[in-house]
N, C-alpha and C. Protein backbone atom coordinates (compact mmCIF):
# COMPACT_ATOMS: atom_id res chain seq x y z
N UNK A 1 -26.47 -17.74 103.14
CA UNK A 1 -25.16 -17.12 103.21
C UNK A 1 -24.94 -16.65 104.65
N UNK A 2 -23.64 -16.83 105.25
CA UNK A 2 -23.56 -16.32 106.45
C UNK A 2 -23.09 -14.95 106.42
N UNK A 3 -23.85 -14.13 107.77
CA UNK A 3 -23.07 -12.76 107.71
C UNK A 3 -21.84 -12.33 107.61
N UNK A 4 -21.13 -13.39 108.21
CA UNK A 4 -19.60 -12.88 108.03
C UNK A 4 -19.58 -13.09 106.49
N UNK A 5 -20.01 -13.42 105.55
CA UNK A 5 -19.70 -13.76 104.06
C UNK A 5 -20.62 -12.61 103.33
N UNK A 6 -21.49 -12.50 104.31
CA UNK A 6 -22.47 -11.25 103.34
C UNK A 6 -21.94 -9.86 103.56
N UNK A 7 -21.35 -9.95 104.72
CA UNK A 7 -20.75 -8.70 105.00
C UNK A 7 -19.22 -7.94 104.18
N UNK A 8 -18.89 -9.59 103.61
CA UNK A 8 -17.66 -9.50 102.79
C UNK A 8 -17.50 -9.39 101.70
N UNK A 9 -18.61 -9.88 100.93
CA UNK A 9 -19.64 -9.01 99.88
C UNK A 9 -20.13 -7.82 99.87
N UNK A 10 -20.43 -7.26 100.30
CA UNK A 10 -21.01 -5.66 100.86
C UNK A 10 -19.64 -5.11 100.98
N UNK A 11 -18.41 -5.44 101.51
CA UNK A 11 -17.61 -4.84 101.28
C UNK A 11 -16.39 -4.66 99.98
N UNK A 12 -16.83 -6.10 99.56
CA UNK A 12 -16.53 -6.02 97.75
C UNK A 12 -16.54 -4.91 96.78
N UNK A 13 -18.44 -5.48 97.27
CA UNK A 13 -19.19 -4.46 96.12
C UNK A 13 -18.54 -2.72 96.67
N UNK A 14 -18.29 -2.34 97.86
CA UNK A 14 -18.40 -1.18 97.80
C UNK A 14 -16.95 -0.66 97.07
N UNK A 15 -16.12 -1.36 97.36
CA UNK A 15 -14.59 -1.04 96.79
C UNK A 15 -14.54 -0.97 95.81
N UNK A 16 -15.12 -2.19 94.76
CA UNK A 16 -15.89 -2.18 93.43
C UNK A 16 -16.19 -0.93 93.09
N UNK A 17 -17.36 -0.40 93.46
CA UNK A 17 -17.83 0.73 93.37
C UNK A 17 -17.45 1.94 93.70
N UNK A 18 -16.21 1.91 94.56
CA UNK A 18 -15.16 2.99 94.61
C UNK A 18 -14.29 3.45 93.46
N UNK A 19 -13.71 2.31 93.69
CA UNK A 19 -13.10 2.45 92.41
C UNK A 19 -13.17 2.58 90.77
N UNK A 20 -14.69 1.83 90.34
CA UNK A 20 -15.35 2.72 89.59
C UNK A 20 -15.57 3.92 89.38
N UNK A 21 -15.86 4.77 90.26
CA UNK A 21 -16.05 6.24 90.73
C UNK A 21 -15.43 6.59 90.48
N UNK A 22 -13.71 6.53 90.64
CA UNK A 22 -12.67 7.04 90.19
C UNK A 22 -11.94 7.35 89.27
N UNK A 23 -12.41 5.57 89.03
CA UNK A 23 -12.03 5.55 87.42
C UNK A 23 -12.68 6.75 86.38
N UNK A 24 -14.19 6.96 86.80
CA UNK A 24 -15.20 7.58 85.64
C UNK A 24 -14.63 9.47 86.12
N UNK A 25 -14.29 9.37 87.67
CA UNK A 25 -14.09 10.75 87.66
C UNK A 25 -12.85 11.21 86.90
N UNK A 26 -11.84 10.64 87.21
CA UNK A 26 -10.68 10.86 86.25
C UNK A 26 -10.80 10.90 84.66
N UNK A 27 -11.67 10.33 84.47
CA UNK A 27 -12.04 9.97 82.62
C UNK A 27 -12.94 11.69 82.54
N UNK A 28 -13.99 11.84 83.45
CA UNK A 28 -14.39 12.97 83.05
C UNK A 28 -13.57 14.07 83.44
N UNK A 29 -12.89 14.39 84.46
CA UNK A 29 -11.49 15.10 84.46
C UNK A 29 -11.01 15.30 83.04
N UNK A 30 -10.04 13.90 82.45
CA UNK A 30 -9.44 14.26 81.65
C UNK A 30 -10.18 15.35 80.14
N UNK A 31 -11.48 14.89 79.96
CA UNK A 31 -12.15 15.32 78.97
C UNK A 31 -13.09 17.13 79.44
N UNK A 32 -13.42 17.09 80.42
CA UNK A 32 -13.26 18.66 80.62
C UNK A 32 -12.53 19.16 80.55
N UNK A 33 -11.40 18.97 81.16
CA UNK A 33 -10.18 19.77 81.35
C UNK A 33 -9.57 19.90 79.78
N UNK A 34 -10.28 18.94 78.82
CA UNK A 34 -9.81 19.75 77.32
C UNK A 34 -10.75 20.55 76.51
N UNK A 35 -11.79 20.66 77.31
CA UNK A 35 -12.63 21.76 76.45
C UNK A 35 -12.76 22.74 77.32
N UNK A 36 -12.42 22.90 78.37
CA UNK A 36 -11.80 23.92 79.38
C UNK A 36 -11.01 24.83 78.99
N UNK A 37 -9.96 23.94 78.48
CA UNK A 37 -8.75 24.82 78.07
C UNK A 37 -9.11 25.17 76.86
N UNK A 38 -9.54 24.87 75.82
CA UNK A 38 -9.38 25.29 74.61
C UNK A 38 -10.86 26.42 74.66
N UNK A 39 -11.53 26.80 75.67
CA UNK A 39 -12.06 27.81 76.24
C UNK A 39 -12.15 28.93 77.27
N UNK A 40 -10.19 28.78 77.12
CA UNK A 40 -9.68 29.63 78.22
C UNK A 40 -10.10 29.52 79.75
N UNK A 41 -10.53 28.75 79.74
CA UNK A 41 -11.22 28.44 81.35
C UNK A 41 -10.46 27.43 81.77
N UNK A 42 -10.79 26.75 82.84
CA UNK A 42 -9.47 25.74 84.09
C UNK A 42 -10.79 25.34 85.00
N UNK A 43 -10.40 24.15 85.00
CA UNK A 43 -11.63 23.28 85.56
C UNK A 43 -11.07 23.22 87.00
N UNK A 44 -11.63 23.71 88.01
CA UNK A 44 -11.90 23.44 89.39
C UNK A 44 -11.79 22.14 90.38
N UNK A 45 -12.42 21.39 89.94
CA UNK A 45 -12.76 20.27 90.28
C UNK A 45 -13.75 19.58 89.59
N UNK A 46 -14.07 18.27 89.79
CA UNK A 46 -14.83 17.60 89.46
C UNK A 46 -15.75 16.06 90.32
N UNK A 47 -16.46 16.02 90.44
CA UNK A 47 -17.14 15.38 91.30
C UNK A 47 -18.08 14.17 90.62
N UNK A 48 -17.95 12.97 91.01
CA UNK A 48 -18.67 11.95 90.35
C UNK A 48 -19.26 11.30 91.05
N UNK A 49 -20.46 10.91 91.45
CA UNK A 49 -21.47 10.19 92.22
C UNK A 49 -22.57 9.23 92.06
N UNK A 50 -22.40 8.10 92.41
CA UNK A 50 -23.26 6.89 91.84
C UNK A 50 -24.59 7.10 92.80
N UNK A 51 -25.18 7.23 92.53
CA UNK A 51 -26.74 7.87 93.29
C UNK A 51 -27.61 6.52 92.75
N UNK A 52 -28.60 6.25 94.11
CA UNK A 52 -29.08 5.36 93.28
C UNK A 52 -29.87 4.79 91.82
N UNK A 53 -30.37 5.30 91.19
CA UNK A 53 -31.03 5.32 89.78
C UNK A 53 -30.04 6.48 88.98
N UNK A 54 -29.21 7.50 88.39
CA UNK A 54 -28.45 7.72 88.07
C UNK A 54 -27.17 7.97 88.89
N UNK A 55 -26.22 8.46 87.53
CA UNK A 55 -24.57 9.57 88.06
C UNK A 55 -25.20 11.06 88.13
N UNK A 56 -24.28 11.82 88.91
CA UNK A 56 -24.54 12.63 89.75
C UNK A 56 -23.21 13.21 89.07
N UNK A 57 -23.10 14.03 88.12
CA UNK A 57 -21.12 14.44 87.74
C UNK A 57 -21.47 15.81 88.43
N UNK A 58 -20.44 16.49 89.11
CA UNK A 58 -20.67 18.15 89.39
C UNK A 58 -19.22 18.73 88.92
N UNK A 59 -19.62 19.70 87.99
CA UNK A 59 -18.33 20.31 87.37
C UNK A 59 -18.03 21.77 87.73
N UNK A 60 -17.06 21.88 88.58
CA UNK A 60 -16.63 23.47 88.81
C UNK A 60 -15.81 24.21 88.02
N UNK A 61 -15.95 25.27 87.39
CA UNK A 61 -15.15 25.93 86.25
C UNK A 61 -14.87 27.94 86.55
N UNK A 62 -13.94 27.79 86.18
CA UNK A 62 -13.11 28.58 86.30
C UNK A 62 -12.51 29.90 85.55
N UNK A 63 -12.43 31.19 85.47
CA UNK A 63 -11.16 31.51 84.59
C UNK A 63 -10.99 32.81 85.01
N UNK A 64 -10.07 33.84 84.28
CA UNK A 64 -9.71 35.13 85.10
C UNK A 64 -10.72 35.60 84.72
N UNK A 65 -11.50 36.87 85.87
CA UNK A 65 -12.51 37.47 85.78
C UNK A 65 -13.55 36.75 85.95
N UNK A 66 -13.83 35.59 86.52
CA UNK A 66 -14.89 34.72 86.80
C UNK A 66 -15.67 34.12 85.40
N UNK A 67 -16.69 33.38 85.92
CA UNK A 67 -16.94 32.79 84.67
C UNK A 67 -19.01 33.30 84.71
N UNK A 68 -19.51 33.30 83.41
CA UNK A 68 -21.29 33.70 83.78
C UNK A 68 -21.93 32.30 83.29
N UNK A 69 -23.12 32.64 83.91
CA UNK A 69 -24.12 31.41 83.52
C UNK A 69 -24.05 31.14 82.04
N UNK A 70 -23.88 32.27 81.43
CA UNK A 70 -23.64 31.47 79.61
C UNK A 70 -22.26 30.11 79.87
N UNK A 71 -21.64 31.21 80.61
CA UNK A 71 -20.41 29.91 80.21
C UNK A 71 -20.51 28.39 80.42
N UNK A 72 -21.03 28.73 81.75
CA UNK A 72 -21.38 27.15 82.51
C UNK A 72 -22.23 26.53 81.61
N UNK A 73 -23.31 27.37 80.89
CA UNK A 73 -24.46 26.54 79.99
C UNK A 73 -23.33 26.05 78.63
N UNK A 74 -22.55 26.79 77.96
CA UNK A 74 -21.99 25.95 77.10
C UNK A 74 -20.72 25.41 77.32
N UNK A 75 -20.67 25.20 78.65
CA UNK A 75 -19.64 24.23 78.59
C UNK A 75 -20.40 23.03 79.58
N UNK A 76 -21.48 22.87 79.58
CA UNK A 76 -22.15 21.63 80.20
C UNK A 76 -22.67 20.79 78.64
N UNK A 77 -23.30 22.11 77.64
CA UNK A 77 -23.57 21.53 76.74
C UNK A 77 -22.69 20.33 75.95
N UNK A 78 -21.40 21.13 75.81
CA UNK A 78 -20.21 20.61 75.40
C UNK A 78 -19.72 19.34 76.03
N UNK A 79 -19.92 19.77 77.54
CA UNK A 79 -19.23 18.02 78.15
C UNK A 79 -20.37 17.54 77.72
N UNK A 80 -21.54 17.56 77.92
CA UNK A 80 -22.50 16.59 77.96
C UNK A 80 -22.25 15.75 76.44
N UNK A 81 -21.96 16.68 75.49
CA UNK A 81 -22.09 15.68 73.80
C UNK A 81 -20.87 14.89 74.36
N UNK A 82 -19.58 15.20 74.68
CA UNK A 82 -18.35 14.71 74.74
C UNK A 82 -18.71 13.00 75.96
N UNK A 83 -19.63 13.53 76.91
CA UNK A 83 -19.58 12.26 77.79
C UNK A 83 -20.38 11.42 77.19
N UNK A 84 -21.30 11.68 76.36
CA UNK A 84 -22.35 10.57 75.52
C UNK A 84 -21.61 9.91 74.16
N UNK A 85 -20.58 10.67 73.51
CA UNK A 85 -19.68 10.16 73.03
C UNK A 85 -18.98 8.82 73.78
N UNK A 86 -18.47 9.02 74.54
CA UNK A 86 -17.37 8.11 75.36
C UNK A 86 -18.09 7.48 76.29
N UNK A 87 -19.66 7.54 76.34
CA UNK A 87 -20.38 6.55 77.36
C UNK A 87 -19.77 6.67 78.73
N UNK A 88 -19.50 7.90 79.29
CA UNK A 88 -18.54 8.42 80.77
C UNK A 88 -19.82 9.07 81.32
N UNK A 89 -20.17 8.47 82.38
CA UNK A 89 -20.29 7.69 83.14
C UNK A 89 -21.60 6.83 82.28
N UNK A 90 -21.48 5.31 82.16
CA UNK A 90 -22.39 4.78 81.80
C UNK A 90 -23.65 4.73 82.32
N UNK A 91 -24.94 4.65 81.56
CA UNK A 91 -26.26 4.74 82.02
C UNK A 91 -26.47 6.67 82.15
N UNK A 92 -27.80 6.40 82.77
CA UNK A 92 -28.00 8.29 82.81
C UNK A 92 -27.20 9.08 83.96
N UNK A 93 -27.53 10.08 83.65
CA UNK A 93 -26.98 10.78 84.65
C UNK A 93 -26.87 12.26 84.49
N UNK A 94 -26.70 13.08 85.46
CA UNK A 94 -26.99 14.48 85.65
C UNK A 94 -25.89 15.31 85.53
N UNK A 95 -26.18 16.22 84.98
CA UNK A 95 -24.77 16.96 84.68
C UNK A 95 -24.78 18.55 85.34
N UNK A 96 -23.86 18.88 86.36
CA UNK A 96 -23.99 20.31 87.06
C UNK A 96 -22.97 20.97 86.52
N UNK A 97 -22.83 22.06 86.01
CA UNK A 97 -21.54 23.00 85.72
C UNK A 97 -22.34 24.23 86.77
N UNK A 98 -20.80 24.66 87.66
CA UNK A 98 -20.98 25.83 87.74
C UNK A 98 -19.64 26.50 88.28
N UNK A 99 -19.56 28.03 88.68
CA UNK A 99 -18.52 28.62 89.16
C UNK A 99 -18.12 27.79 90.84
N UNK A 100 -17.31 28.06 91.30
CA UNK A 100 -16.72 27.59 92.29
C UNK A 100 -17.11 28.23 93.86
N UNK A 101 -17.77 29.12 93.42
CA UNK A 101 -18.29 30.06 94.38
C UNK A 101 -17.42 30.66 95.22
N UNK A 102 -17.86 31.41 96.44
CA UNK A 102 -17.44 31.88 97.34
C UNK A 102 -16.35 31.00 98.03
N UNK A 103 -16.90 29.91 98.49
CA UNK A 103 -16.22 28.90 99.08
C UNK A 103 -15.29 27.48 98.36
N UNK A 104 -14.99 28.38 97.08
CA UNK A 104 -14.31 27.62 96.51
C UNK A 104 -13.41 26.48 96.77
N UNK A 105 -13.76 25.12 96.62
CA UNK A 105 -12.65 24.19 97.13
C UNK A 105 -10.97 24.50 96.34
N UNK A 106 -10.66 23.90 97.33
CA UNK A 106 -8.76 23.75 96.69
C UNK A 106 -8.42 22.59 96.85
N UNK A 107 -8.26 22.35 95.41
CA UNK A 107 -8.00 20.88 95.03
C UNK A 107 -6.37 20.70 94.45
N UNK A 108 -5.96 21.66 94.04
CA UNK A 108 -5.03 21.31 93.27
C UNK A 108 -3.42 22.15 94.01
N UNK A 109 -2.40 21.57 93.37
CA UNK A 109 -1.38 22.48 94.13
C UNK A 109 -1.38 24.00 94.36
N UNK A 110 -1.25 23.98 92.69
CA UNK A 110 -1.56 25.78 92.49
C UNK A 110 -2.40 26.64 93.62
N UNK A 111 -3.65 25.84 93.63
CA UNK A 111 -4.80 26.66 94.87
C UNK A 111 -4.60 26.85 95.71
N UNK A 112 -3.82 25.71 96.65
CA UNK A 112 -2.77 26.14 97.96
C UNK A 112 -1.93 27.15 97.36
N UNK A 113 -1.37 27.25 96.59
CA UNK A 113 0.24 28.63 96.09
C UNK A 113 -0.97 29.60 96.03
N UNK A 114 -2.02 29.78 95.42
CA UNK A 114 -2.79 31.02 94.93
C UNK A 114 -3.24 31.53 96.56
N UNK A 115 -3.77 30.74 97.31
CA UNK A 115 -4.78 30.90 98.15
C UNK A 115 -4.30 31.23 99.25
N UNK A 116 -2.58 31.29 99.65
CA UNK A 116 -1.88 31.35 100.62
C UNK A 116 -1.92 32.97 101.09
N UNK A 117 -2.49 33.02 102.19
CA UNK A 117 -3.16 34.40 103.48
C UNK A 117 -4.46 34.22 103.02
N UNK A 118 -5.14 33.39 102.73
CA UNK A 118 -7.07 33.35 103.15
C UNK A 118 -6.96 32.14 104.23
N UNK A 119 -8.12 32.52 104.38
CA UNK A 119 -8.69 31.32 105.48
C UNK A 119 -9.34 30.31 105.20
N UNK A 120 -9.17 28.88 105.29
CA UNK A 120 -9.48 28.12 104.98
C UNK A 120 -9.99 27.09 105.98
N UNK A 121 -10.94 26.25 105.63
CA UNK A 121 -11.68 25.16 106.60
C UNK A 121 -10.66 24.15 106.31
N UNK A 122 -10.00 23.28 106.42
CA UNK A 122 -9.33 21.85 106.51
C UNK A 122 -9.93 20.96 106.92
N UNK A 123 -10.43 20.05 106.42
CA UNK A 123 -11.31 18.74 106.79
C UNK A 123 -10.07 17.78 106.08
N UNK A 124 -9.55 16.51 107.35
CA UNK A 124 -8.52 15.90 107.26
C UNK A 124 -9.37 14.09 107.26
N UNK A 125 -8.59 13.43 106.94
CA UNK A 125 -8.81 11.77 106.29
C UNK A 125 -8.91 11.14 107.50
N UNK A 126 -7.52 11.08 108.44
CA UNK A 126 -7.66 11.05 109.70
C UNK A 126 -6.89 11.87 110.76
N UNK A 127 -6.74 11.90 111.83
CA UNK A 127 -6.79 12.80 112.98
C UNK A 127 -5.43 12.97 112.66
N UNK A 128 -5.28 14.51 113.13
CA UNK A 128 -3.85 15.28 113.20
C UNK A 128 -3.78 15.98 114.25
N UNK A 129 -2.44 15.77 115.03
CA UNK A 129 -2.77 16.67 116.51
C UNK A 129 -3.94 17.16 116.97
N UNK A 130 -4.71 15.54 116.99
CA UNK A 130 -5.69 15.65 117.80
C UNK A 130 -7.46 15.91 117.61
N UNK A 131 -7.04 16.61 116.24
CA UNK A 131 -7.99 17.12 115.24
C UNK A 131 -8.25 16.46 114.07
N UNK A 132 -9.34 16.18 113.58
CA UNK A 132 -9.38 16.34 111.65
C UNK A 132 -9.84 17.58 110.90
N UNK A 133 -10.06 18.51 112.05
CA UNK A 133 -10.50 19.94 111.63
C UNK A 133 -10.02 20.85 111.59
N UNK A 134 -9.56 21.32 110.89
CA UNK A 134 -8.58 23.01 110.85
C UNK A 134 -9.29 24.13 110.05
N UNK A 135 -9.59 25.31 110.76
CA UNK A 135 -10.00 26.77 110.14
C UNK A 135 -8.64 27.61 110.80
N UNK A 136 -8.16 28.33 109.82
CA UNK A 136 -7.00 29.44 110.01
C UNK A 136 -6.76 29.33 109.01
N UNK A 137 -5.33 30.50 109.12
CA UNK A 137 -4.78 31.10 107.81
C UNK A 137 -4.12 30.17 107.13
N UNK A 138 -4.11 30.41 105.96
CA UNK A 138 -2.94 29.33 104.87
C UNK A 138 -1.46 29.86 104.42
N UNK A 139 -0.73 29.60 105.50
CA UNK A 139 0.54 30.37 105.13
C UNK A 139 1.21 30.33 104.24
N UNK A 140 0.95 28.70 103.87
CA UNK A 140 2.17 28.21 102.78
C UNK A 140 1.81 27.05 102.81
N UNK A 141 2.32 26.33 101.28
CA UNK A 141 2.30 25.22 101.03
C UNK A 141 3.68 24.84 100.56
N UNK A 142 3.96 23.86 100.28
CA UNK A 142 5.40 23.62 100.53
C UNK A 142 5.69 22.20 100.47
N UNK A 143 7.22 21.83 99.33
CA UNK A 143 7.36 20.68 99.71
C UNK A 143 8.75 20.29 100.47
N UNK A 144 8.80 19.48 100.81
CA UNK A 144 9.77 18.74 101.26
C UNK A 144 10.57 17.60 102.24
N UNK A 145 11.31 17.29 101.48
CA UNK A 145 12.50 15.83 101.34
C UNK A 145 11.04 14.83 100.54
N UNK A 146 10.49 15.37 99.61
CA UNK A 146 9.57 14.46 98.85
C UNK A 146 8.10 14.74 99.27
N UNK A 147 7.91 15.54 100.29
CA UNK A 147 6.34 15.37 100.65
C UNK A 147 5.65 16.72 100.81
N UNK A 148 4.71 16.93 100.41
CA UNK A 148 3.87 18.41 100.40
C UNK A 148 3.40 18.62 101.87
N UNK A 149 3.04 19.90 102.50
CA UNK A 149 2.45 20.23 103.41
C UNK A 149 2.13 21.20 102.99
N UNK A 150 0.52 21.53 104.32
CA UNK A 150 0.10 23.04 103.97
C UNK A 150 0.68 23.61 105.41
N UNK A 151 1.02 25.21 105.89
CA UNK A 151 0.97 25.32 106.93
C UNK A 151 0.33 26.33 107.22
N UNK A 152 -0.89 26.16 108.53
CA UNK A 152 -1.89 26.39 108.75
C UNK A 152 -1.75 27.31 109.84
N UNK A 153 -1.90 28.50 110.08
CA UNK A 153 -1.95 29.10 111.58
C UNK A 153 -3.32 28.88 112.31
N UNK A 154 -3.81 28.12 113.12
CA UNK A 154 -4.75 28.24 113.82
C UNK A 154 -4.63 29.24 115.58
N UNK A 155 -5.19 30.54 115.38
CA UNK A 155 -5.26 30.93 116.63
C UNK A 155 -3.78 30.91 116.95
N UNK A 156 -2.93 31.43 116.29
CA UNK A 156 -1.56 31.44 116.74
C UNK A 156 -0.39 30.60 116.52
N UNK A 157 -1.35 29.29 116.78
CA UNK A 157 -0.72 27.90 116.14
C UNK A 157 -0.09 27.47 115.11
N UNK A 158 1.15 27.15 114.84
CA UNK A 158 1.16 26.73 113.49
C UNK A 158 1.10 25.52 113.29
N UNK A 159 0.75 24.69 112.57
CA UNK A 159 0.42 23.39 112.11
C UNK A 159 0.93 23.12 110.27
N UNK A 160 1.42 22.00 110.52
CA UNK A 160 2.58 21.70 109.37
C UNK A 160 2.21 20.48 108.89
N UNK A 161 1.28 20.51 108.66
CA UNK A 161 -0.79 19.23 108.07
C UNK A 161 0.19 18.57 106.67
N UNK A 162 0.73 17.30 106.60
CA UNK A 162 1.00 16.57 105.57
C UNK A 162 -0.54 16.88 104.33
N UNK A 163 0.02 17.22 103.16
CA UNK A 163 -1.12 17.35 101.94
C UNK A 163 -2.32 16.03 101.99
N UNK A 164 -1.19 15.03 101.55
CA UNK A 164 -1.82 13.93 101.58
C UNK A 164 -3.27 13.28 102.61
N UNK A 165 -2.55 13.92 103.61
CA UNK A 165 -3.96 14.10 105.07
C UNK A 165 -5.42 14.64 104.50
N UNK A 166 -4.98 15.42 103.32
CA UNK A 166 -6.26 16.30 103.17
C UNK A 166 -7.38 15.82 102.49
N UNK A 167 -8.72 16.00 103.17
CA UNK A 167 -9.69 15.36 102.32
C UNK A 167 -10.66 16.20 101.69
N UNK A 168 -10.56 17.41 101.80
CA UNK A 168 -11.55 18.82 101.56
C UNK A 168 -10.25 19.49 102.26
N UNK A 169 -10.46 20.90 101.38
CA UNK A 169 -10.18 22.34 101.85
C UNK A 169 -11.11 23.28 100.95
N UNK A 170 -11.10 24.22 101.48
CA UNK A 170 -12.37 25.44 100.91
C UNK A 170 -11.37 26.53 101.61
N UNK A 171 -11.80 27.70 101.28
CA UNK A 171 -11.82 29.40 101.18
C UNK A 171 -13.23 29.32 102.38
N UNK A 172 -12.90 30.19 103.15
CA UNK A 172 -13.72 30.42 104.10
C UNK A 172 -14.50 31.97 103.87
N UNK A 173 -15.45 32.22 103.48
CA UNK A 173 -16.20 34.05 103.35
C UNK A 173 -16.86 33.96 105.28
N UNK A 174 -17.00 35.94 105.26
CA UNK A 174 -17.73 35.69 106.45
C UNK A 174 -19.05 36.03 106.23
N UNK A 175 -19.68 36.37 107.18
CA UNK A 175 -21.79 36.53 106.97
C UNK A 175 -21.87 37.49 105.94
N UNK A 176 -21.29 38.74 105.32
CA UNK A 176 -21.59 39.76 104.70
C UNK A 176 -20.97 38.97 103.30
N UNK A 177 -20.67 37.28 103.07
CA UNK A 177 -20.25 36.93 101.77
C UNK A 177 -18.98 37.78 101.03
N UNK A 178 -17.88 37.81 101.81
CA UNK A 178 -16.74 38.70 101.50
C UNK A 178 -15.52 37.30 102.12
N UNK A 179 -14.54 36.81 101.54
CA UNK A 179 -13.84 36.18 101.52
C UNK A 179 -13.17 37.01 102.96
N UNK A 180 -12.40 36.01 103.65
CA UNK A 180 -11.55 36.57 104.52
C UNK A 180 -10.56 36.26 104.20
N UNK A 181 -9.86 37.29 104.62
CA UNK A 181 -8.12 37.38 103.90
C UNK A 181 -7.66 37.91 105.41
N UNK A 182 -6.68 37.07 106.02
CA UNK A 182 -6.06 37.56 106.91
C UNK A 182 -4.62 38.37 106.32
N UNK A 183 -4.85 39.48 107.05
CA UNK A 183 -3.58 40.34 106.87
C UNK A 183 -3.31 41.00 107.96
């Protein structure tokens, strides 16, 4: 086989395998997020990873007043019967529940609306004025003529970061593990 052909294979398989990923994360999405709710809790995020010899699922969970290690233990128990049911993700694989921590990611709209005056890290898809990196305040999120933005004060700066750009955001704590909240 020639490299240019093996290389085009290798890039098959990986898209293949992207999109698998997606597929299985969304499937386990949909099925936490209903024993979530019907446990007063709100699923965080969710994370799916093809590792080599198993899946790798990591489940972040949520609710007012935080959530304790009981919770996470029966609601891993719970996904776990529910994903062996539905064969999500096929073959073995590892199952993490936990709280969202300190540095909670923001995945969802709401978290930008909730999270607006903390400080946040911005890790971007590709470069934005110059940067793919933004730490500052979260002023606002916001849509419009059809498209979301967050806007970001860096050091004075404001920056008006298309959503879509975003590939990670987190809550930033400082050394003493205390969230920073600019005010």
């Amino acid at each position: 086989m020639s490299e240019t052909n093996e290389e085009q294979r290798r890039a098959d398989t990986r898209v293949f395998m992207e999109e698998n990923v997606q597929k299985y994360r969304e499937k386990i999405w949909e099925l936490a997020e209903a024993i979530l709710t019907a446990e007063g809790m709100e699923l965080v995020e969710a994370e799916c990873l093809k590792m080599p010899s198993r899946w790798l699922i990591r489940i972040f969970i949520d609710r007012e007043g935080g959530v304790t290690i009981h919770d996470c233990s029966e609601i891993s128990h719970q996904l776990g019967d529910v994903l062996n049911v539905h064969d999500v993700p096929p073959g073995p694989y590892t199952l993490e529940v936990s709280s969202p921590g300190l540095d909670r990611p923001l995945v969802r709209d709401k978290d930008f609306l909730k999270y607006r005056g903390s400080t946040v890290n911005i890790r971007l898809r590709e470069k934005f004025a110059g940067s793919k990196h933004f730490k500052g305040e979260l002023i606002d999120f916001i849509e419009d003529d059809g498209q979301q933005f967050l806007i970001v004060d860096v050091s004075g700066t404001s920056y008006r970061i298309p959503r879509q750009m975003v590939a990670k955001a987190n809550r930033v704590y400082n050394s003493a593990g205390e969230i920073m909240e600019d005010s």
